[in-house]
C-alpha atoms as a PDB file:
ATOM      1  CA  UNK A   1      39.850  36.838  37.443  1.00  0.00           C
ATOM      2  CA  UNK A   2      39.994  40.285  36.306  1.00  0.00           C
ATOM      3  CA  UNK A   3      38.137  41.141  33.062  1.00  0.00           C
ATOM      4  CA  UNK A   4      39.400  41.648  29.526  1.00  0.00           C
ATOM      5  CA  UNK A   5      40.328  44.841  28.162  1.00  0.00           C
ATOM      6  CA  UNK A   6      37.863  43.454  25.016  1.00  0.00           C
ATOM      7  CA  UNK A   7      34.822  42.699  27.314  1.00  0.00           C
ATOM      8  CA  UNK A   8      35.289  46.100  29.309  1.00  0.00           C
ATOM      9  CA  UNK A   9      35.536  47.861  25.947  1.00  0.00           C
ATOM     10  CA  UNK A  10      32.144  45.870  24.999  1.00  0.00           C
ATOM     11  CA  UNK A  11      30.126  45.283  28.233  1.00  0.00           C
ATOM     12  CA  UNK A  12      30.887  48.459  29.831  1.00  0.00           C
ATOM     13  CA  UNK A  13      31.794  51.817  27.406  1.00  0.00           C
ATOM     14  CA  UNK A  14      30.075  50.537  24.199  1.00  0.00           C
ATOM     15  CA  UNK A  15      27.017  49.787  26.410  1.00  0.00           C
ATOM     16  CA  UNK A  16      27.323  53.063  27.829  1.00  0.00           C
ATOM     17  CA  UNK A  17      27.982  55.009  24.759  1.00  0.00           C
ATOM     18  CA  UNK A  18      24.456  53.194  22.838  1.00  0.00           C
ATOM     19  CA  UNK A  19      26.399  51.748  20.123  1.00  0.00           C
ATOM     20  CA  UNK A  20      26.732  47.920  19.465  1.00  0.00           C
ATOM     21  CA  UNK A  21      30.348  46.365  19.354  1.00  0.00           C
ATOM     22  CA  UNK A  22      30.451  45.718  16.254  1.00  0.00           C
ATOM     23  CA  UNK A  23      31.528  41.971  15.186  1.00  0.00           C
ATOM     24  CA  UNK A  24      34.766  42.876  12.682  1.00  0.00           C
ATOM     25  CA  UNK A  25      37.266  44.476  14.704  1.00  0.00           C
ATOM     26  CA  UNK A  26      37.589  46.368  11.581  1.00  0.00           C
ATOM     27  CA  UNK A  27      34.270  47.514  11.254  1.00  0.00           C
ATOM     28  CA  UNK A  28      34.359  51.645  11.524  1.00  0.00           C
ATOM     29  CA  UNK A  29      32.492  53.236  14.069  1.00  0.00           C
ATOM     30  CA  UNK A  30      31.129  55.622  11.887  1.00  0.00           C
ATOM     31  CA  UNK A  31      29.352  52.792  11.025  1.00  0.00           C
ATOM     32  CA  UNK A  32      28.142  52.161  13.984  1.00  0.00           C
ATOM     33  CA  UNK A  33      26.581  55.731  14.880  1.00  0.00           C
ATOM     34  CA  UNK A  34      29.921  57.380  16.692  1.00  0.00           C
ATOM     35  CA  UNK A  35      29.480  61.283  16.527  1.00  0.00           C
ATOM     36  CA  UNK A  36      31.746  63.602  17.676  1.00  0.00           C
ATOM     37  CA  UNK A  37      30.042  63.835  21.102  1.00  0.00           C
ATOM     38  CA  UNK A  38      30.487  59.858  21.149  1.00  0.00           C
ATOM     39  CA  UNK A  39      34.302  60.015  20.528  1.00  0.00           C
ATOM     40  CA  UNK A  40      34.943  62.457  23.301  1.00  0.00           C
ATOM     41  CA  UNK A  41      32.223  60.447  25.623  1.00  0.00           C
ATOM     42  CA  UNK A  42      34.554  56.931  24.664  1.00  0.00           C
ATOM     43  CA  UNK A  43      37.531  59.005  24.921  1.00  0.00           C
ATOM     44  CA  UNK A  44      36.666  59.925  28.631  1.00  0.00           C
ATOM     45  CA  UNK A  45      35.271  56.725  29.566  1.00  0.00           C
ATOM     46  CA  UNK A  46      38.228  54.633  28.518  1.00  0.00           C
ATOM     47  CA  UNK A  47      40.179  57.116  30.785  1.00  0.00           C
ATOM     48  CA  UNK A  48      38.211  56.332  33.171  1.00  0.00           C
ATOM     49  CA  UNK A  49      37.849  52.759  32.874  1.00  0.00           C
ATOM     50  CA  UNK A  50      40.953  52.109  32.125  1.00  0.00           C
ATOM     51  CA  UNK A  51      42.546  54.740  34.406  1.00  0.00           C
ATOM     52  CA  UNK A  52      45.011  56.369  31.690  1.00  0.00           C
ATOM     53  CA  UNK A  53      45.431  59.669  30.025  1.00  0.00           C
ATOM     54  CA  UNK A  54      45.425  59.815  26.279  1.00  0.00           C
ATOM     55  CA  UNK A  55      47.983  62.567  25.276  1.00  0.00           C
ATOM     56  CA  UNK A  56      46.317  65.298  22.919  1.00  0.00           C
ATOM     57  CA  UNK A  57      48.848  64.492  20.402  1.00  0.00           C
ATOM     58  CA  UNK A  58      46.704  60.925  20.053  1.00  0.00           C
ATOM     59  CA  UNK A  59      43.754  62.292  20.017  1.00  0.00           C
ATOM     60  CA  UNK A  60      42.814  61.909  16.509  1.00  0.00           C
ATOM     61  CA  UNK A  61      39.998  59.764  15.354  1.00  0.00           C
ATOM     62  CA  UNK A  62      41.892  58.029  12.883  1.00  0.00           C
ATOM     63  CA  UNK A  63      43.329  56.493  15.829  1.00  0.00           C
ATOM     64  CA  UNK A  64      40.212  55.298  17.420  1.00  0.00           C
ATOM     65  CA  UNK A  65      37.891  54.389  14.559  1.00  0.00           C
ATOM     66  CA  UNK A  66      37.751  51.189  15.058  1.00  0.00           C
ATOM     67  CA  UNK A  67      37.343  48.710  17.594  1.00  0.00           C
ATOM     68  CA  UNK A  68      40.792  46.909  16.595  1.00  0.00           C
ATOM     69  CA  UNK A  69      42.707  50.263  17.129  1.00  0.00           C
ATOM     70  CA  UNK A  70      41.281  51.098  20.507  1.00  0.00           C
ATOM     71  CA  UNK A  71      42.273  47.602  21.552  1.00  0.00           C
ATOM     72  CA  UNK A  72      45.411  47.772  20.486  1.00  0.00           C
ATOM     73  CA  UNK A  73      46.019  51.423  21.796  1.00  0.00           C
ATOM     74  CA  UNK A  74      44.400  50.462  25.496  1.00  0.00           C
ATOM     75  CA  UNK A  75      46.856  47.145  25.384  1.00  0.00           C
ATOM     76  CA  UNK A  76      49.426  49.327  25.054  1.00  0.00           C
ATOM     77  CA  UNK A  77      48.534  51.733  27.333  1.00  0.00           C
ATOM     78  CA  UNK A  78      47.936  49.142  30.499  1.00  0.00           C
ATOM     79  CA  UNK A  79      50.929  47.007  29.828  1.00  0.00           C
END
């Protein structure tokens, strides 16, 4: 069985990035010690994990502050 977009996201680029996945989904990563370098390291990794591109147009942090928005973005990305 392959694993879950949600335990990828938390076992693999959170874990990488430093930062603990936080327990709301709401819970901004701001919060959580994101810094600029951080959203362009999660940025690439979910690329890379994922194996997407994220148009320039989306990247915006609004989009991404949270770790409810980036599963909801990367489930519809790999649909």
């Amino acid at each position: 069985m392959s694993k879950s977009i949600e335990s990828i996201l938390r076992d693999e680029i959170f874990a990488e990035l430093d930062i603990e996945y936080p327990e709301g989904r709401d819970t901004r990563l701001l919060d959580q010690g994101i810094d600029s370098v951080g959203f362009i390291k999660l940025i690439v990794l979910m690329e890379s994990k994922f194996n997407i591109s994220i148009p320039d147009e989306d990247l915006l942090f609004e989009n991404f502050s949270t770790a409810g928005l980036i599963l909801n973005y990367l489930t519809e990305k790999t649909l």
